[in-house]
PDB file of N, CA and C in Angstrom:
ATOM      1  N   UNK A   1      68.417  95.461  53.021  1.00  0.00           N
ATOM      2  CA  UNK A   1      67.747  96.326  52.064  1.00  0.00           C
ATOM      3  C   UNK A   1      66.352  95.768  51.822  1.00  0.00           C
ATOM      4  N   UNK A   2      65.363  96.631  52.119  1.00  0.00           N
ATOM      5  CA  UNK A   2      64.079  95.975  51.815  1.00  0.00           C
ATOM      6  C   UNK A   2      63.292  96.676  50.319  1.00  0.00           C
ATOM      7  N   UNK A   3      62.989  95.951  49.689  1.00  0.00           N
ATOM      8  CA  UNK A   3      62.398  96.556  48.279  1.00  0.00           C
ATOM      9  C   UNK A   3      61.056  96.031  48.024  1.00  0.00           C
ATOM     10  N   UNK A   4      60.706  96.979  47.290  1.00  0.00           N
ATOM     11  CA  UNK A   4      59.057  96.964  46.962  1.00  0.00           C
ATOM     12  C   UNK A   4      58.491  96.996  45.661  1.00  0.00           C
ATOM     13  N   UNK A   5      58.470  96.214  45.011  1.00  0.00           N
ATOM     14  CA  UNK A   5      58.268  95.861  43.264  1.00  0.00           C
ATOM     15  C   UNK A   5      56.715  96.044  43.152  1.00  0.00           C
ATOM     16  N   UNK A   6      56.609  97.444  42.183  1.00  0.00           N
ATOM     17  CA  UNK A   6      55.414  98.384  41.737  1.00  0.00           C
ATOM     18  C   UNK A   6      54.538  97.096  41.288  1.00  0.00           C
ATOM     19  N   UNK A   7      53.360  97.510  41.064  1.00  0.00           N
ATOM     20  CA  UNK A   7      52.568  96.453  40.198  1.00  0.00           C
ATOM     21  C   UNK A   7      53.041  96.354  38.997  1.00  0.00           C
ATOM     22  N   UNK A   8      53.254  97.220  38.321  1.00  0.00           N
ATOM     23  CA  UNK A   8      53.727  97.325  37.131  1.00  0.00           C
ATOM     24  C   UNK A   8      54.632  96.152  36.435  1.00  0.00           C
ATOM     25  N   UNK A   9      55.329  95.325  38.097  1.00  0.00           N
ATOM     26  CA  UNK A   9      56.942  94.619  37.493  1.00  0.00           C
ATOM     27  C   UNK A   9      56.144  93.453  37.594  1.00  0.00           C
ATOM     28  N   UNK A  10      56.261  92.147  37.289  1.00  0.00           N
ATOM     29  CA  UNK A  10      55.894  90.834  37.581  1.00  0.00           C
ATOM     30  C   UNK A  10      56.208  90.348  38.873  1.00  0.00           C
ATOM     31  N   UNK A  11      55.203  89.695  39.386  1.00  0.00           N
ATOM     32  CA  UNK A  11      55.271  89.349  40.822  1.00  0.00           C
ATOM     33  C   UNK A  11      56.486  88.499  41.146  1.00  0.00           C
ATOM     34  N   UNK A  12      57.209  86.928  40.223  1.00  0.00           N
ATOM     35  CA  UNK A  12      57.826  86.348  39.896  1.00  0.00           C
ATOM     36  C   UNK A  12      59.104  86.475  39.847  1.00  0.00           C
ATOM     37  N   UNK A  13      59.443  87.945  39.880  1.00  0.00           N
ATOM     38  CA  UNK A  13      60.720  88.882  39.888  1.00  0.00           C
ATOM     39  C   UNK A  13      61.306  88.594  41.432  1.00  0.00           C
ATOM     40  N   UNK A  14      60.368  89.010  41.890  1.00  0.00           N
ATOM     41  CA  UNK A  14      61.157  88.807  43.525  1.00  0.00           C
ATOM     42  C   UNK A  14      62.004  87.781  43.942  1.00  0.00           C
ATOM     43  N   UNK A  15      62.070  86.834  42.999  1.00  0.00           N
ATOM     44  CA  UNK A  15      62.227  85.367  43.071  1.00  0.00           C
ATOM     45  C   UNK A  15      63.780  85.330  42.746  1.00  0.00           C
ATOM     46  N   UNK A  16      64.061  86.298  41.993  1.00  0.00           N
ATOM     47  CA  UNK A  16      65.194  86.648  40.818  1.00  0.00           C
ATOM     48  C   UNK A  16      66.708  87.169  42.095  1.00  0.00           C
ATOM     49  N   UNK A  17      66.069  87.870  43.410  1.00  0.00           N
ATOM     50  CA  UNK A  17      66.671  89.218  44.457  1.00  0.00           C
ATOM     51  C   UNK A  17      67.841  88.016  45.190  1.00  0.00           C
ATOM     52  N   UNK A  18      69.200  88.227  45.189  1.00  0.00           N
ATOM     53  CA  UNK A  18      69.414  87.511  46.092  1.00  0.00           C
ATOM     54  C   UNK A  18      70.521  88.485  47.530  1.00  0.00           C
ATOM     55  N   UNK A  19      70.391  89.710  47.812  1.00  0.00           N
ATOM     56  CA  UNK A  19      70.430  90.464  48.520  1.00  0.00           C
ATOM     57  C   UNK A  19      69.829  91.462  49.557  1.00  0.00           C
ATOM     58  N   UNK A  20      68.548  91.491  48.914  1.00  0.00           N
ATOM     59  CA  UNK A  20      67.531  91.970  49.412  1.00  0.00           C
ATOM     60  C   UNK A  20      66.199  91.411  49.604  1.00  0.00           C
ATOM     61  N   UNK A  21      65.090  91.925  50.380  1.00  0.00           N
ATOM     62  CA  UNK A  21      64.512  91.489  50.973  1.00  0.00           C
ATOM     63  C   UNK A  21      63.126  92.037  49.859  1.00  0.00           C
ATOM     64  N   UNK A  22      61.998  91.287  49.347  1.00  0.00           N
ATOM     65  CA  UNK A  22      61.717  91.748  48.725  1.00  0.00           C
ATOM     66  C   UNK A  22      60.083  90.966  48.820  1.00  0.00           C
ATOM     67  N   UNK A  23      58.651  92.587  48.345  1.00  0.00           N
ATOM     68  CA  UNK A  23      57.526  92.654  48.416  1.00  0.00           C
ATOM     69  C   UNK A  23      56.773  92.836  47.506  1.00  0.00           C
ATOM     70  N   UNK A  24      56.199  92.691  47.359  1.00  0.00           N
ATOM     71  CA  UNK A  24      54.999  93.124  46.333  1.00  0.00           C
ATOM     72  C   UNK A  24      53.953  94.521  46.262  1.00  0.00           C
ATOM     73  N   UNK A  25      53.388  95.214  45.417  1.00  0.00           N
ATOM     74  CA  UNK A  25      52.459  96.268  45.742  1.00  0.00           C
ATOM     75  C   UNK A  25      51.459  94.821  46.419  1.00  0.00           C
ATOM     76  N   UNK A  26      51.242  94.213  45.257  1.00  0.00           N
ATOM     77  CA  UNK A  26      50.098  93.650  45.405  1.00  0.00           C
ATOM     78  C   UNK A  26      50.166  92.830  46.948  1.00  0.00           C
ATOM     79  N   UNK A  27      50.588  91.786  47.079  1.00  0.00           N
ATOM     80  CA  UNK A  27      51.217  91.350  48.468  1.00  0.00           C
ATOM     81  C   UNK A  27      50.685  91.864  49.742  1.00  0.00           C
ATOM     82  N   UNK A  28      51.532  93.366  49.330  1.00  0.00           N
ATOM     83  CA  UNK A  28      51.150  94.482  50.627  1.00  0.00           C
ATOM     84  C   UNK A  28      49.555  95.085  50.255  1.00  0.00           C
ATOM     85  N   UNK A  29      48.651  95.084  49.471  1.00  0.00           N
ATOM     86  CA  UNK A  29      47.685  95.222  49.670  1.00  0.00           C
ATOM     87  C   UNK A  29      47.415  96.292  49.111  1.00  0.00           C
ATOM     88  N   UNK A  30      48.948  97.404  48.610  1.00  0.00           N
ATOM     89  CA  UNK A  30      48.749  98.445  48.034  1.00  0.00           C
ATOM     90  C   UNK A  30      47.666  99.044  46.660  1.00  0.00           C
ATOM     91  N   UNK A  31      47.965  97.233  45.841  1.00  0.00           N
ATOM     92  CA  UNK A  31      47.555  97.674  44.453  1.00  0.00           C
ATOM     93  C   UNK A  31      46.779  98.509  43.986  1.00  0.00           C
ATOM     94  N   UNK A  32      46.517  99.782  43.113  1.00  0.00           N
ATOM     95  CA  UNK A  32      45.479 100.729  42.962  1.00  0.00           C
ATOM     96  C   UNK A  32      46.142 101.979  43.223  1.00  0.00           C
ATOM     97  N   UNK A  33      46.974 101.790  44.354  1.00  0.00           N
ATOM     98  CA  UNK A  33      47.463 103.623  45.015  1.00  0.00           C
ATOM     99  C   UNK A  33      47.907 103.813  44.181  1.00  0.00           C
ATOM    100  N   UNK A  34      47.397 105.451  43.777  1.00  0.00           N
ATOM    101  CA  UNK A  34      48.417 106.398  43.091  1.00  0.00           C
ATOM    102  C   UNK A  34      49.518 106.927  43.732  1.00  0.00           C
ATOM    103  N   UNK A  35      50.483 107.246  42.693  1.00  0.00           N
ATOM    104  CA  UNK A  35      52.136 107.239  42.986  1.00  0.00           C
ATOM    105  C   UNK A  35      52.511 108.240  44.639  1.00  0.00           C
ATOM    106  N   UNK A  36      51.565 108.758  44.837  1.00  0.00           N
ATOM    107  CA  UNK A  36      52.381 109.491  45.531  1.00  0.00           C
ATOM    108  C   UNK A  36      51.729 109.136  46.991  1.00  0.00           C
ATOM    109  N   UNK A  37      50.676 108.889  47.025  1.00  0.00           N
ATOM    110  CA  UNK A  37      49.805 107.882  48.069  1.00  0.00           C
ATOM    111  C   UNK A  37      50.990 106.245  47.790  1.00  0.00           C
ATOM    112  N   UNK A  38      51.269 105.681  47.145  1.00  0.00           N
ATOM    113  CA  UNK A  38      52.232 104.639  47.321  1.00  0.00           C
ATOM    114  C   UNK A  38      53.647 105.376  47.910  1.00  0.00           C
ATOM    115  N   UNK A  39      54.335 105.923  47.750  1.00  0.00           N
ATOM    116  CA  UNK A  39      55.560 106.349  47.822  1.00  0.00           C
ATOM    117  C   UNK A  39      55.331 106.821  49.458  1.00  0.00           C
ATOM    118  N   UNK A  40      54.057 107.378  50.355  1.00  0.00           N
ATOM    119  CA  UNK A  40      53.838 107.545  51.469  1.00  0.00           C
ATOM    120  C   UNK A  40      53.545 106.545  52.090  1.00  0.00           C
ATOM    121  N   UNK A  41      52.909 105.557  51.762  1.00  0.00           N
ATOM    122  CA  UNK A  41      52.903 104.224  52.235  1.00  0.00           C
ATOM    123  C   UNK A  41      53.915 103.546  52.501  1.00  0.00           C
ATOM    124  N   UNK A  42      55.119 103.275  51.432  1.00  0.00           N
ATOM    125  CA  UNK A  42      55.780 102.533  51.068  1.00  0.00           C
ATOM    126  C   UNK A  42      57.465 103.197  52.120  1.00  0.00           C
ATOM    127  N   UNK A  43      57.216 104.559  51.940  1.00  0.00           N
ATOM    128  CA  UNK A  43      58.330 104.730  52.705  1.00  0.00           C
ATOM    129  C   UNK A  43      58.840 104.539  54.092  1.00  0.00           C
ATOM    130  N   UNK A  44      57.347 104.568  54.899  1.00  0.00           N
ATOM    131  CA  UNK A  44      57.491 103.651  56.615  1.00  0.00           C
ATOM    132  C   UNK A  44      57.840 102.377  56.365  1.00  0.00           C
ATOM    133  N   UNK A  45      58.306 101.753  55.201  1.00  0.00           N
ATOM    134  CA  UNK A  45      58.458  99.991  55.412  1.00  0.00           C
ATOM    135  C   UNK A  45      59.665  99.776  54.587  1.00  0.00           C
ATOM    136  N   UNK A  46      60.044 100.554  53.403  1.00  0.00           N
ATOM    137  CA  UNK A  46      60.650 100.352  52.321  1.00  0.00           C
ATOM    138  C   UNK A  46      62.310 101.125  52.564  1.00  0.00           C
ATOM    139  N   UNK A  47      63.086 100.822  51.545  1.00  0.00           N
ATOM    140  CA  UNK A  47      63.916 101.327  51.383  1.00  0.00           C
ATOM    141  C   UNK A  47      64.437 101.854  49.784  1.00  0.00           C
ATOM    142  N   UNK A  48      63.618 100.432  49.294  1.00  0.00           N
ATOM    143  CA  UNK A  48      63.456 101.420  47.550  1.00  0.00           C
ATOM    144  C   UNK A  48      62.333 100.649  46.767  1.00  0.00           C
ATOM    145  N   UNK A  49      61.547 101.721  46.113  1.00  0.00           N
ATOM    146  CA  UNK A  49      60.798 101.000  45.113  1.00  0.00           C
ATOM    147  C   UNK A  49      61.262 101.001  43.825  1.00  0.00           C
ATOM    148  N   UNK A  50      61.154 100.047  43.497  1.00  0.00           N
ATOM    149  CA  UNK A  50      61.128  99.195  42.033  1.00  0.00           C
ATOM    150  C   UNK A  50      59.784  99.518  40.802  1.00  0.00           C
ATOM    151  N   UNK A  51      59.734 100.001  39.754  1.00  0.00           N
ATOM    152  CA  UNK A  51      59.008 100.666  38.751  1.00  0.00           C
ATOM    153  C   UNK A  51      59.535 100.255  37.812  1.00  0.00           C
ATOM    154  N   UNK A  52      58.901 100.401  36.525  1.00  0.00           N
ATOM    155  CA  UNK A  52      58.886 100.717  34.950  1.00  0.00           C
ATOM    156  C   UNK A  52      58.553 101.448  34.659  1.00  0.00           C
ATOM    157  N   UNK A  53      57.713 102.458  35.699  1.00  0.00           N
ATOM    158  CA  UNK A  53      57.124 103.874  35.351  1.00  0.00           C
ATOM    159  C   UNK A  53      58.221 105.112  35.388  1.00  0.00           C
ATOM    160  N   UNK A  54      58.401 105.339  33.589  1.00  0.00           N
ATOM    161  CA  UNK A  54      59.638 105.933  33.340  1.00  0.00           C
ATOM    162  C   UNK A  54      59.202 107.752  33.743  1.00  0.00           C
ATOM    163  N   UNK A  55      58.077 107.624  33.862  1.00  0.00           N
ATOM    164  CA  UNK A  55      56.922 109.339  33.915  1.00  0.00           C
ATOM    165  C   UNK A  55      57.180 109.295  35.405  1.00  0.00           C
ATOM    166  N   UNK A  56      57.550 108.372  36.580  1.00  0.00           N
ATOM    167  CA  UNK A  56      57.035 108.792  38.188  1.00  0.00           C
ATOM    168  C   UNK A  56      57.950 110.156  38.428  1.00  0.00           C
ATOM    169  N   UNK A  57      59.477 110.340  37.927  1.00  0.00           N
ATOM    170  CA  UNK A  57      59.966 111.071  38.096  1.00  0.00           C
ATOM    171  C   UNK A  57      59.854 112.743  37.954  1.00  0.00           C
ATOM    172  N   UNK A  58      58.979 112.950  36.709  1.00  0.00           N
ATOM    173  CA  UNK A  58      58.049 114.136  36.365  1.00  0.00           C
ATOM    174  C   UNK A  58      56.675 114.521  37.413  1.00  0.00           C
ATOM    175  N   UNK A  59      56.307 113.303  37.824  1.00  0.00           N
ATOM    176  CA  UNK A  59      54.918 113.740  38.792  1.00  0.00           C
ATOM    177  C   UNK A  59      55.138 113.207  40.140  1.00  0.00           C
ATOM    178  N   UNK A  60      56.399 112.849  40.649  1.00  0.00           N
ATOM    179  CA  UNK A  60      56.115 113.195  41.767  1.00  0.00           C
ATOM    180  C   UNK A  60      57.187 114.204  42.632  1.00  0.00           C
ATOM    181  N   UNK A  61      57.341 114.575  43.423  1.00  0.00           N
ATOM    182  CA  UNK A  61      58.666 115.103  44.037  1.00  0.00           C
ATOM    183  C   UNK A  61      59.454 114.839  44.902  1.00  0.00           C
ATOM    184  N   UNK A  62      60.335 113.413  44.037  1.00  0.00           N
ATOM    185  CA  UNK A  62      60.976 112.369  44.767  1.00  0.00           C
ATOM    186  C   UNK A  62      61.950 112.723  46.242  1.00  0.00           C
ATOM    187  N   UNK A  63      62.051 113.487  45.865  1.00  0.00           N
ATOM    188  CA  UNK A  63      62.999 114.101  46.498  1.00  0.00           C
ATOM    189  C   UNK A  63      62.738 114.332  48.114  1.00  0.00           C
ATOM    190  N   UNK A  64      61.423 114.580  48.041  1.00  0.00           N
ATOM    191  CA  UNK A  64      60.524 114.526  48.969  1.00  0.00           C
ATOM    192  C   UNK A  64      60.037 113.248  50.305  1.00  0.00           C
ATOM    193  N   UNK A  65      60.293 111.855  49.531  1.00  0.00           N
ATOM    194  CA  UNK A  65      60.087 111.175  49.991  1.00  0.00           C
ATOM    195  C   UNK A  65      60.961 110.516  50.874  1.00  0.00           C
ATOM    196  N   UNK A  66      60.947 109.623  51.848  1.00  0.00           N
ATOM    197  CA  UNK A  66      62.002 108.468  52.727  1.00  0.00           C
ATOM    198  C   UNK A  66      62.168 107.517  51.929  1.00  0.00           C
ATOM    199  N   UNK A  67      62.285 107.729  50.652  1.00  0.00           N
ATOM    200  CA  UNK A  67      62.224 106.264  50.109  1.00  0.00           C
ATOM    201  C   UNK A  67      63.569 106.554  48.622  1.00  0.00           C
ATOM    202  N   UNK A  68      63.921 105.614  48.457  1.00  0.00           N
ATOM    203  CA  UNK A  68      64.750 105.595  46.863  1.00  0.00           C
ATOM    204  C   UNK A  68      63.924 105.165  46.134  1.00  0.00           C
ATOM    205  N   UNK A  69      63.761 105.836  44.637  1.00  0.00           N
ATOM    206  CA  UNK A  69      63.078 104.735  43.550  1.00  0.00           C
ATOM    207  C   UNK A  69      64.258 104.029  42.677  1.00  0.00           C
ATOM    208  N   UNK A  70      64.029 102.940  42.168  1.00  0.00           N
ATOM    209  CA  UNK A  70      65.029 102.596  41.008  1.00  0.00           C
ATOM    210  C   UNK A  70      63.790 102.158  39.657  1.00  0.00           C
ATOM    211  N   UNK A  71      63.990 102.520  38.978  1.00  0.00           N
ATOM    212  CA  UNK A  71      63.275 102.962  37.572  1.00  0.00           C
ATOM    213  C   UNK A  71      64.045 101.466  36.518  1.00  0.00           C
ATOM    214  N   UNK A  72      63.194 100.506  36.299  1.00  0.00           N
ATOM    215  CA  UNK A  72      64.104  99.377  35.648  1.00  0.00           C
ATOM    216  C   UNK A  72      63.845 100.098  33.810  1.00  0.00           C
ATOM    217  N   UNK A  73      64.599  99.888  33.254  1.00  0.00           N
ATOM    218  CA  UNK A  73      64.420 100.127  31.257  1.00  0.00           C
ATOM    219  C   UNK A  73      64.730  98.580  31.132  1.00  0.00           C
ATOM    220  N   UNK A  74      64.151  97.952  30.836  1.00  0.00           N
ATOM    221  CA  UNK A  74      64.220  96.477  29.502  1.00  0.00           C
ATOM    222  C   UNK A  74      63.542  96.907  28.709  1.00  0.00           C
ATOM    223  N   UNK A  75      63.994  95.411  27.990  1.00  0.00           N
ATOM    224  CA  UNK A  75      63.384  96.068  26.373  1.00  0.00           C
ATOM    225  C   UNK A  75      61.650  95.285  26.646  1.00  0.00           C
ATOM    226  N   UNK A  76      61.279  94.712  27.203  1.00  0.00           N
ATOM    227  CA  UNK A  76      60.451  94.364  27.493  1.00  0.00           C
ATOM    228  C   UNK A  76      59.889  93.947  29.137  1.00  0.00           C
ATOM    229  N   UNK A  77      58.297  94.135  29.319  1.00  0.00           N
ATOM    230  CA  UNK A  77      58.383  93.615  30.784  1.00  0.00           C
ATOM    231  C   UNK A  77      58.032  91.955  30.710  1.00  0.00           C
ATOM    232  N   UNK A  78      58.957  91.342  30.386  1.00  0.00           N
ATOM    233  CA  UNK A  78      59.188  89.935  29.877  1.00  0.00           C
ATOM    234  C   UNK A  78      59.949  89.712  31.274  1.00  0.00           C
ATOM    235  N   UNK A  79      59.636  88.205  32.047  1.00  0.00           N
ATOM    236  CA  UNK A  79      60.083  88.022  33.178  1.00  0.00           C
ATOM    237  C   UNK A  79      61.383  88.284  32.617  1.00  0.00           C
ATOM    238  N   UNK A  80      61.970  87.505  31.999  1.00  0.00           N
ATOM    239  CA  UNK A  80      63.514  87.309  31.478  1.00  0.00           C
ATOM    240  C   UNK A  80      64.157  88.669  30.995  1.00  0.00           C
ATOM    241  N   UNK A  81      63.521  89.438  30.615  1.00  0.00           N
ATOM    242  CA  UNK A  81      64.195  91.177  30.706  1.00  0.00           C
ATOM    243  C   UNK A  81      64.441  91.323  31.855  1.00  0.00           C
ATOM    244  N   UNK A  82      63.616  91.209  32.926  1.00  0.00           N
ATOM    245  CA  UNK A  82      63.547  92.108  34.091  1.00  0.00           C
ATOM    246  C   UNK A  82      64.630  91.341  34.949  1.00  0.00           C
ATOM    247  N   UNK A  83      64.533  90.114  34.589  1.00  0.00           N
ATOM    248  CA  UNK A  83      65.483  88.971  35.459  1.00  0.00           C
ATOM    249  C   UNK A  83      67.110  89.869  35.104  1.00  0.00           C
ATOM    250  N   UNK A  84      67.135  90.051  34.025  1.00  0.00           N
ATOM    251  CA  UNK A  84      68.480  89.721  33.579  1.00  0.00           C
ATOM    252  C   UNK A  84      68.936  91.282  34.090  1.00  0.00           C
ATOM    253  N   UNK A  85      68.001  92.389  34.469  1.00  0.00           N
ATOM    254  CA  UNK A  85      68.468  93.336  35.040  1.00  0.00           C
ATOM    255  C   UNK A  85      68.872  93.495  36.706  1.00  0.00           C
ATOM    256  N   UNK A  86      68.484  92.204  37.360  1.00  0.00           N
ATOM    257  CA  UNK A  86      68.157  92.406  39.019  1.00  0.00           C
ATOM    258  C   UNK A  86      69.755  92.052  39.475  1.00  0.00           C
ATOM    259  N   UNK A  87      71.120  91.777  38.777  1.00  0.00           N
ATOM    260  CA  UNK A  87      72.493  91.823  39.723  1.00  0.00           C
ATOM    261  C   UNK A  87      72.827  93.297  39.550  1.00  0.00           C
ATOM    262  N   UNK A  88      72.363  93.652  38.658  1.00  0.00           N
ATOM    263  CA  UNK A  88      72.610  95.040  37.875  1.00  0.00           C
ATOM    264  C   UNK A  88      72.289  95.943  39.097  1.00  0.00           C
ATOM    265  N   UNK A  89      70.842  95.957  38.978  1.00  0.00           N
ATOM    266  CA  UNK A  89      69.692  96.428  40.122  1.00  0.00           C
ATOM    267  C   UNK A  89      70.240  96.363  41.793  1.00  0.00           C
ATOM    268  N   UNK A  90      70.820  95.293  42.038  1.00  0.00           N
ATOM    269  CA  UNK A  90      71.484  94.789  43.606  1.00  0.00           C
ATOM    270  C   UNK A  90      72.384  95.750  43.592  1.00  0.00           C
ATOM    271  N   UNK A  91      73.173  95.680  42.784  1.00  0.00           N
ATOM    272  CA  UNK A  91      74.240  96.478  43.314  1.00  0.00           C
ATOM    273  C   UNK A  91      74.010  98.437  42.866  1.00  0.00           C
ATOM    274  N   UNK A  92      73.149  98.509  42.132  1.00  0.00           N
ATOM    275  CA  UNK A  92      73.022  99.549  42.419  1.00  0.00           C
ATOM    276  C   UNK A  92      72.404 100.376  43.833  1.00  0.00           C
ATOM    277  N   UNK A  93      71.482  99.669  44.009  1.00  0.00           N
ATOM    278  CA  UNK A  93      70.733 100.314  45.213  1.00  0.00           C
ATOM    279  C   UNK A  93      71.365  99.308  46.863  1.00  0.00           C
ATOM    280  N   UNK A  94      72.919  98.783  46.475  1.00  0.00           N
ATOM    281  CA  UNK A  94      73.455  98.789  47.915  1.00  0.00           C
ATOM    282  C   UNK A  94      73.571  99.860  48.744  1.00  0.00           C
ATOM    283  N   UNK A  95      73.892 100.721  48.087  1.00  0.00           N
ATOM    284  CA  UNK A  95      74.600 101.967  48.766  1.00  0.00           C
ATOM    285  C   UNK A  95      73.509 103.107  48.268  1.00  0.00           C
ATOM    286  N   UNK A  96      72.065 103.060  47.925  1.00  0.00           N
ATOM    287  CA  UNK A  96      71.428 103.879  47.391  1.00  0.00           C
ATOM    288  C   UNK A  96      71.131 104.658  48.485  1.00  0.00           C
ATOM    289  N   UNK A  97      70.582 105.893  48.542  1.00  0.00           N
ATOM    290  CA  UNK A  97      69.978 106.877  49.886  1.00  0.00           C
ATOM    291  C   UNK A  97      68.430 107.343  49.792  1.00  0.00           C
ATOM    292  N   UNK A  98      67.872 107.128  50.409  1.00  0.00           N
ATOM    293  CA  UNK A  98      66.596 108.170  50.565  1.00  0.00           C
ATOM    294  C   UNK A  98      66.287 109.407  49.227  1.00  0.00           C
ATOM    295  N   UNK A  99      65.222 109.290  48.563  1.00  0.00           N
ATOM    296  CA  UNK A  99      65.211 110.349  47.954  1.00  0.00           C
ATOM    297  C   UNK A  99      66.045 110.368  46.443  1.00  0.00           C
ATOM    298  N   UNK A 100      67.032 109.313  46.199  1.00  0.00           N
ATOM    299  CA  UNK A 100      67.725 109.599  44.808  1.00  0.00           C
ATOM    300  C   UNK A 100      66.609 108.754  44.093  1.00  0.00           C
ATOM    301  N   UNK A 101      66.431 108.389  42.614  1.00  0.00           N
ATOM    302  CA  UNK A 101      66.250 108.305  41.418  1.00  0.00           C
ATOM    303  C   UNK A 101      66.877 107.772  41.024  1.00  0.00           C
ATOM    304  N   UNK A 102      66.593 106.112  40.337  1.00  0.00           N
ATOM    305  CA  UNK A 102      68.494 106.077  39.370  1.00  0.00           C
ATOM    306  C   UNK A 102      67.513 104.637  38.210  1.00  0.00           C
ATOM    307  N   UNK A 103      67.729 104.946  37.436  1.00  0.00           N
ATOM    308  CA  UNK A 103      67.745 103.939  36.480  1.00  0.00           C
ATOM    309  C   UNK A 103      68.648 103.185  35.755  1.00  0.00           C
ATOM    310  N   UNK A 104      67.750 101.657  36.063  1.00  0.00           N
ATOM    311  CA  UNK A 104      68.871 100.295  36.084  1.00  0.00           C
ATOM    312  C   UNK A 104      68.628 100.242  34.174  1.00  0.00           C
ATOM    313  N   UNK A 105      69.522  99.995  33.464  1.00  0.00           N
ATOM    314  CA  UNK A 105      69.345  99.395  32.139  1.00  0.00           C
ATOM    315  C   UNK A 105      70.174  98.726  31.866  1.00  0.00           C
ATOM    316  N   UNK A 106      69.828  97.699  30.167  1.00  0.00           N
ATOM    317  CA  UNK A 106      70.768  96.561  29.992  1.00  0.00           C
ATOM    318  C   UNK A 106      72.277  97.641  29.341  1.00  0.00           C
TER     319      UNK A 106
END
C-alpha cells in the first residue's frame, strides 16, 4: 500500500506507518497543488491520500479519481493526535479501493 500524507498532516507522521509505504506532498515536490491537480498527480504513484481537509470531499469528484482518500478527524493536528489515529488508519485502507472516501476518527 503506498500512501501520500497532504501537506496539511505533519511530515513526522510517516514515521508512525508500519504497513505501508509512505510520502510526503512536500517530499514529492507537490506542495502548493490544488486538490484536484494533486489527486491527478498523486494517483499514477499512490494508492491513498491522507488529508485533514474535511471540505476535499465537496470540491472534488472523488469518485473520479485512481486514487482512495482517507480524511483523518483528531481533535488536533498535534503529532500525537494524528499518531494515535495511524493503526486505526492501517487497517482501514488495507482493503480500501480506488475512488472511496472514508474517514479515520478517535
Amino acid at each position: 500500500m503506498k500512501v501520500l500524507l497532504d501537506e496539511d498532516i505533519p511530515v513526522r507522521l510517516r514515521l508512525y506507518f508500519r504497513t505501508a509505504e509512505v510520502e510526503t506532498v512536500e517530499y514529492r515536490g507537490w506542495k502548493g497543488l490544488k486538490n484536484g491537480a494533486l489527486l491527478r498527480a498523486a494517483q499514477e504513484h499512490f494508492d491513498v491520500l491522507v488529508t485533514m481537509d474535511n471540505k476535499l470531499p465537496d470540491q472534488q469528484p472523488l469518485g473520479q479519481f485512481d486514487i482512495a482518500v482517507a480524511i483523518l478527524r483528531a481533535p488536533s493536528k498535534a503529532l500525537e493526535d494524528l499518531a494515535a489515529l495511524v493503526p486505526k488508519l492501517e487497517r482501514v485502507i488495507a482493503d480500501i479501493r480506488p475512488g472511496v472516501t472514508v474517514r479515520v476518527h478517535p
